[in-house]
N, C-alpha and C. Protein backbone atom coordinates (compact mmCIF):
# COMPACT_ATOMS: atom_id res chain seq x y z
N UNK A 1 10.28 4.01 -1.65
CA UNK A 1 10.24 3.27 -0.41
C UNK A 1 11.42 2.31 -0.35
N UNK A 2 12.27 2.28 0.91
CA UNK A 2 13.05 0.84 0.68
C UNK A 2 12.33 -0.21 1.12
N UNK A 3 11.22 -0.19 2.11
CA UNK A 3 11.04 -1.41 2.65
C UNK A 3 9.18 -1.43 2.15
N UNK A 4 8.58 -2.25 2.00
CA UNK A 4 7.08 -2.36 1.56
C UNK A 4 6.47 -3.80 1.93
N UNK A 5 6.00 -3.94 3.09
CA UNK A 5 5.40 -4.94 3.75
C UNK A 5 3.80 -5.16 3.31
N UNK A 6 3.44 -5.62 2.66
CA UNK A 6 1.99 -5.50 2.24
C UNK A 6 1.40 -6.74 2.17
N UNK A 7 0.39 -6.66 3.16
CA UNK A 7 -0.69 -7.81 3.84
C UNK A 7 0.04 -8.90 3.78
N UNK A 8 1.44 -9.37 4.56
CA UNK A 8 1.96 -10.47 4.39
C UNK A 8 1.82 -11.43 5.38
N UNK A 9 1.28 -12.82 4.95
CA UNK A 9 0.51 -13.67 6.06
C UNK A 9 2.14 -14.91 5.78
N UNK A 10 1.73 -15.69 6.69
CA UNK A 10 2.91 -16.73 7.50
C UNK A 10 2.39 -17.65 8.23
N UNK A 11 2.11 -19.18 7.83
CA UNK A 11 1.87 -20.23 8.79
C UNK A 11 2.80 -21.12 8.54
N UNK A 12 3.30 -21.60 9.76
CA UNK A 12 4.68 -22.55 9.80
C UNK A 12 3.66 -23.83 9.88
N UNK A 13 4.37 -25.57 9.58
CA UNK A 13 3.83 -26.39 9.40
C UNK A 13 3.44 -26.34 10.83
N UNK A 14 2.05 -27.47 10.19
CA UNK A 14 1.09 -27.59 11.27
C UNK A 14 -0.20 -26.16 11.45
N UNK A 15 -0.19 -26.34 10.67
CA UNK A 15 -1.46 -24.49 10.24
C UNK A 15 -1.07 -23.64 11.76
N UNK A 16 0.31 -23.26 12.26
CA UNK A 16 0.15 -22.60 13.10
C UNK A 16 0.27 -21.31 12.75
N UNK A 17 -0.78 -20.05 12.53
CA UNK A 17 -0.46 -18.75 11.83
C UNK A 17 0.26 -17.73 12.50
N UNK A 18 1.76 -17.29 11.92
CA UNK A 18 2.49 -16.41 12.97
C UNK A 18 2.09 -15.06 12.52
N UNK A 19 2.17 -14.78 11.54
CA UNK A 19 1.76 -13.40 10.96
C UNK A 19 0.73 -13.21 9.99
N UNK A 20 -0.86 -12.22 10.42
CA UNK A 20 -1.96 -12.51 9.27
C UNK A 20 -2.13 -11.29 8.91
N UNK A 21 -1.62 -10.69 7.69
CA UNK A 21 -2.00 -9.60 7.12
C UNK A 21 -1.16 -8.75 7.68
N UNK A 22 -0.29 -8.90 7.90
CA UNK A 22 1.18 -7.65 8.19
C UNK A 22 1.39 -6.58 6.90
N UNK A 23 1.49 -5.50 7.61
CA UNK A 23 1.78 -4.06 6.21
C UNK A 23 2.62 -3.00 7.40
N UNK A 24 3.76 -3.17 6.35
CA UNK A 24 4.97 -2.02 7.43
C UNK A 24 5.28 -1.09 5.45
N UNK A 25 5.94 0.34 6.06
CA UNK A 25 6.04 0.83 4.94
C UNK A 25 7.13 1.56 5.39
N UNK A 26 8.42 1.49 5.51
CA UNK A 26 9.53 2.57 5.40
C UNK A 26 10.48 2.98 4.54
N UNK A 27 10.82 4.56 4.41
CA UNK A 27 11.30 5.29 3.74
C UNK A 27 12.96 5.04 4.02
N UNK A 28 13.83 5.27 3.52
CA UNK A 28 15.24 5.52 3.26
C UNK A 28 15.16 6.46 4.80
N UNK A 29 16.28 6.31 5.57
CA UNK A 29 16.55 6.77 6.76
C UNK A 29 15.43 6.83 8.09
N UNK A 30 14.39 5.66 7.89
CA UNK A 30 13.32 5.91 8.83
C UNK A 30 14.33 4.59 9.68
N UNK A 31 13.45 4.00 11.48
CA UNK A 31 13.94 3.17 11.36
C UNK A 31 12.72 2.83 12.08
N UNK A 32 12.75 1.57 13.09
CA UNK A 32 11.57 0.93 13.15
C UNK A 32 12.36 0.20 14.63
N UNK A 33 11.52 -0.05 15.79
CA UNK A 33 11.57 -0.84 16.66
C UNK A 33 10.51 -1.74 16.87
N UNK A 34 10.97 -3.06 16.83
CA UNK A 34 10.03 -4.46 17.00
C UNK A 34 9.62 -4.78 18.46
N UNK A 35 8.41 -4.49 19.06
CA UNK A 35 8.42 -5.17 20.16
C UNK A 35 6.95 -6.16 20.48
N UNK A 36 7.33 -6.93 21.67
CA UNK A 36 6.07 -7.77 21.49
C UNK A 36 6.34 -8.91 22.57
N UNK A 37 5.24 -9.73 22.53
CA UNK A 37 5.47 -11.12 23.37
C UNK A 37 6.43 -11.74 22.58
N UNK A 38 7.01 -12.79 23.11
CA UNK A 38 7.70 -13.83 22.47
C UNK A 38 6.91 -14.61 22.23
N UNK A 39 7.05 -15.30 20.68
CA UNK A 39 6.18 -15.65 19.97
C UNK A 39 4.93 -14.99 19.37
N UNK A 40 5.10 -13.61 19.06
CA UNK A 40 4.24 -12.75 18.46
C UNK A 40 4.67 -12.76 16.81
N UNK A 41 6.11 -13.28 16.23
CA UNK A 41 5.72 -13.05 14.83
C UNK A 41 7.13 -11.84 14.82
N UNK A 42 7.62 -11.52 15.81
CA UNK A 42 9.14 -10.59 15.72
C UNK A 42 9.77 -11.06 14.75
N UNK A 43 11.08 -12.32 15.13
CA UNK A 43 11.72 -12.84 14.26
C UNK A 43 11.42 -12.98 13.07
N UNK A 44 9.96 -13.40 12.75
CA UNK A 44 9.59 -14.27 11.56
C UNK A 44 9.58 -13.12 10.73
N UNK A 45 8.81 -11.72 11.32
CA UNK A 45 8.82 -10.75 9.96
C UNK A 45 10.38 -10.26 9.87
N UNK A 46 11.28 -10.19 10.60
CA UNK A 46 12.47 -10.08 10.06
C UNK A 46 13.41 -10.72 9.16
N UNK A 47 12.74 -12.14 9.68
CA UNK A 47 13.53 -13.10 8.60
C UNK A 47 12.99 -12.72 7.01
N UNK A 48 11.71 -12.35 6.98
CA UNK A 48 10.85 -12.63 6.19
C UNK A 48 11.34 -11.46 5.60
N UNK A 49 11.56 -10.11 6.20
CA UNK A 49 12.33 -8.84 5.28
C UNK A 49 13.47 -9.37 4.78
N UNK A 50 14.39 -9.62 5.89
CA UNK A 50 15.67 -10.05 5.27
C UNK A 50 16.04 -11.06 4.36
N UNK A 51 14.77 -11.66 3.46
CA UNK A 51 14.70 -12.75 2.70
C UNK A 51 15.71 -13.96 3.06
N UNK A 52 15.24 -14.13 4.08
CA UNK A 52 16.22 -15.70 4.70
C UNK A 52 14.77 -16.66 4.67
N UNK A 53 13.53 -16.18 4.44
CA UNK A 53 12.14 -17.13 4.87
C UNK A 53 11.22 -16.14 4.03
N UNK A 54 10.89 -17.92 3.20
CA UNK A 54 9.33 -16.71 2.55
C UNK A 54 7.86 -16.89 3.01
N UNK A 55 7.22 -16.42 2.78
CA UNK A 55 6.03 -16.12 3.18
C UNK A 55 4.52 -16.50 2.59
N UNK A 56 3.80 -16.97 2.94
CA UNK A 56 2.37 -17.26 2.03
C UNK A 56 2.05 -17.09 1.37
N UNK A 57 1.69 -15.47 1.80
CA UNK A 57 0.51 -14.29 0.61
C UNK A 57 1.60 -12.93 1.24
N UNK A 58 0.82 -11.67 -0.08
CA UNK A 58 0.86 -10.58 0.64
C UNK A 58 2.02 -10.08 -0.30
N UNK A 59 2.94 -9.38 -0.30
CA UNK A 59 4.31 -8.88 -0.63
C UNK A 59 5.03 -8.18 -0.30
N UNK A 60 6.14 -8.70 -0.14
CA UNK A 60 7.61 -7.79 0.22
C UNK A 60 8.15 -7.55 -0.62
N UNK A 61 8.57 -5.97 -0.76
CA UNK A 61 9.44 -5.17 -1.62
C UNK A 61 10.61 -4.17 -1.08
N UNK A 62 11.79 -4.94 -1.17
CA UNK A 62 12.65 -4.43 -0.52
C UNK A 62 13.65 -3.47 -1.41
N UNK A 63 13.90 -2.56 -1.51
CA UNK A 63 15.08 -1.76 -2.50
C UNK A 63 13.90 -1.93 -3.39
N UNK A 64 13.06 -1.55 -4.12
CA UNK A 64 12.39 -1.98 -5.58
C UNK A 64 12.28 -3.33 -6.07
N UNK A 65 12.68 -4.12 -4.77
CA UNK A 65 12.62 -5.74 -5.79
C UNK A 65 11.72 -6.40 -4.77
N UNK A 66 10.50 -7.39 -5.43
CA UNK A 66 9.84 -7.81 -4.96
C UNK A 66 10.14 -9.38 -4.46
N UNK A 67 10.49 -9.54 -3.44
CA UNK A 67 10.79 -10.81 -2.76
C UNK A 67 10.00 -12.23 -3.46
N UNK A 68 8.78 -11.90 -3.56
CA UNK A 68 8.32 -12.99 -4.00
C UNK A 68 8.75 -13.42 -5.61
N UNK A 69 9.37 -12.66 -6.40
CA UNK A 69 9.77 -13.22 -8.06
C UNK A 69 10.81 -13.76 -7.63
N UNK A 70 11.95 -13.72 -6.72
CA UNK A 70 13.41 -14.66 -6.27
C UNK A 70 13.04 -15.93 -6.21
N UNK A 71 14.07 -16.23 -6.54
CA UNK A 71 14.12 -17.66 -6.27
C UNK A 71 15.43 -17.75 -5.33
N UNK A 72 15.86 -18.95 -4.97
CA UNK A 72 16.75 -18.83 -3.92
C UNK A 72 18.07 -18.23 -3.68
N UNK A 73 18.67 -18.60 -5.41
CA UNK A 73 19.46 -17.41 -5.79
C UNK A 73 19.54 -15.99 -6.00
N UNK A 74 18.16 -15.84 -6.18
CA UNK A 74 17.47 -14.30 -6.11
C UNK A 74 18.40 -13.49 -4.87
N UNK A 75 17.58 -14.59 -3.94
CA UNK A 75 17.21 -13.61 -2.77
C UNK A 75 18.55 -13.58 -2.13
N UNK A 76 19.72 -14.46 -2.36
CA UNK A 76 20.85 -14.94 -1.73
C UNK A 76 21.86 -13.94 -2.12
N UNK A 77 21.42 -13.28 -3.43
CA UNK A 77 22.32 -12.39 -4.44
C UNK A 77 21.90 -10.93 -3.42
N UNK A 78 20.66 -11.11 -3.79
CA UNK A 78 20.05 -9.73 -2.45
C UNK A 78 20.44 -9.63 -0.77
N UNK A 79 20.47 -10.29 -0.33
CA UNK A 79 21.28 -10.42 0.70
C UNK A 79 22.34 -9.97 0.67
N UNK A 80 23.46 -10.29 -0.20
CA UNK A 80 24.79 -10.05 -0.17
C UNK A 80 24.99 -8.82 -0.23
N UNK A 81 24.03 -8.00 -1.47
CA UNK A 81 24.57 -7.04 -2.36
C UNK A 81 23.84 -5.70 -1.48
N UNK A 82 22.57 -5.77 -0.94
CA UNK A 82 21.72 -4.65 -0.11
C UNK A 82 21.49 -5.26 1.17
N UNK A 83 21.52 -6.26 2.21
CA UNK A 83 21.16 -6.46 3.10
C UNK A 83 21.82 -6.50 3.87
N UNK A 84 22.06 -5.91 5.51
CA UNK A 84 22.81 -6.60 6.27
C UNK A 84 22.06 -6.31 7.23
N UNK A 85 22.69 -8.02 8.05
CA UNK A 85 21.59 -8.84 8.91
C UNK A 85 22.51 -9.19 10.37
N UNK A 86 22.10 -8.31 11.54
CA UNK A 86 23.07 -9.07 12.53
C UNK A 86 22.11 -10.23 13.52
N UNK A 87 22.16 -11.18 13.56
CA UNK A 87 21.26 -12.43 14.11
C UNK A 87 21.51 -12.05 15.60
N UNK A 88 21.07 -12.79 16.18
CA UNK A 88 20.17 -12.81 17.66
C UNK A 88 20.61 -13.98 18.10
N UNK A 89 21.48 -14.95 17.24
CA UNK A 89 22.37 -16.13 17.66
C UNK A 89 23.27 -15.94 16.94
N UNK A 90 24.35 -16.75 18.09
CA UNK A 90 25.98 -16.84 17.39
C UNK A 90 25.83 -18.07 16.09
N UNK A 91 25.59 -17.25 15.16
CA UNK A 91 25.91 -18.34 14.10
C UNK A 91 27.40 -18.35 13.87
N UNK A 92 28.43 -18.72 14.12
CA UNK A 92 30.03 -18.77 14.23
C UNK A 92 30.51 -20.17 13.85
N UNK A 93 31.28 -20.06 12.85
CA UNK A 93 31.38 -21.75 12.66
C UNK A 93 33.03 -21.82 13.99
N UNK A 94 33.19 -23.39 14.62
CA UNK A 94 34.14 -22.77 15.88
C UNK A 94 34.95 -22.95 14.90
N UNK A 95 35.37 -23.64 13.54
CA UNK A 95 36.68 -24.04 13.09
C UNK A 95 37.22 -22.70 12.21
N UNK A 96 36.52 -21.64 12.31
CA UNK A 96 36.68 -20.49 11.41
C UNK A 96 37.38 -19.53 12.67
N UNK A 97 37.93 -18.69 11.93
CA UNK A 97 38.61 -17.57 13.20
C UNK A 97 38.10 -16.03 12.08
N UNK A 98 38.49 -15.44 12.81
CA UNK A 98 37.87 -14.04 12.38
C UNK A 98 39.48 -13.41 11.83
């Protein structure tokens, strides 16, 4: 499997619960479309794959590595090395040029 979403729950401060018991399971070349209300928990399980945000309970296993043993360097090393992430905002610093 590359991706393994299993029963993964999410409450941001203030006990507000975005995601309770989420389980996604995809294979190497599958792909997946997110849709939903805004404020259904979209973003958050993406962040939450793309190890930018962790999560309660439950587990993510992305490539064979389980999100929850990282620590911040873990997951920062994982990012670099298997992940790529295109955001939904211009994160652009203005003093940088391409």
């Amino acid at each position: 499997m590359l991706l393994t979403v299993d029963t993964v729950s999410k409450t941001y401060p203030g006990g507000r619960p975005v995601l309770r018991g989420a389980s996604i399971t995809l294979d190497r070349g599958q792909s997946l479309a997110l849709t939903g209300e805004s404020g259904s928990g979209k973003s958050t399980l993406l962040n939450l794959t793309g190890a930018l945000d962790g999560f309660d309970s439950g587990e993510i296993t992305l490539d064979g590595v389980a999100l929850s043993q990282l620590d911040d360097a873990g997951r920062a090393a994982l990012r670099r090395d298997r992940v790529a992430l295109v955001f939904q905002q211009y994160n652009l610093i203005p003093a940088l040029s391409v």
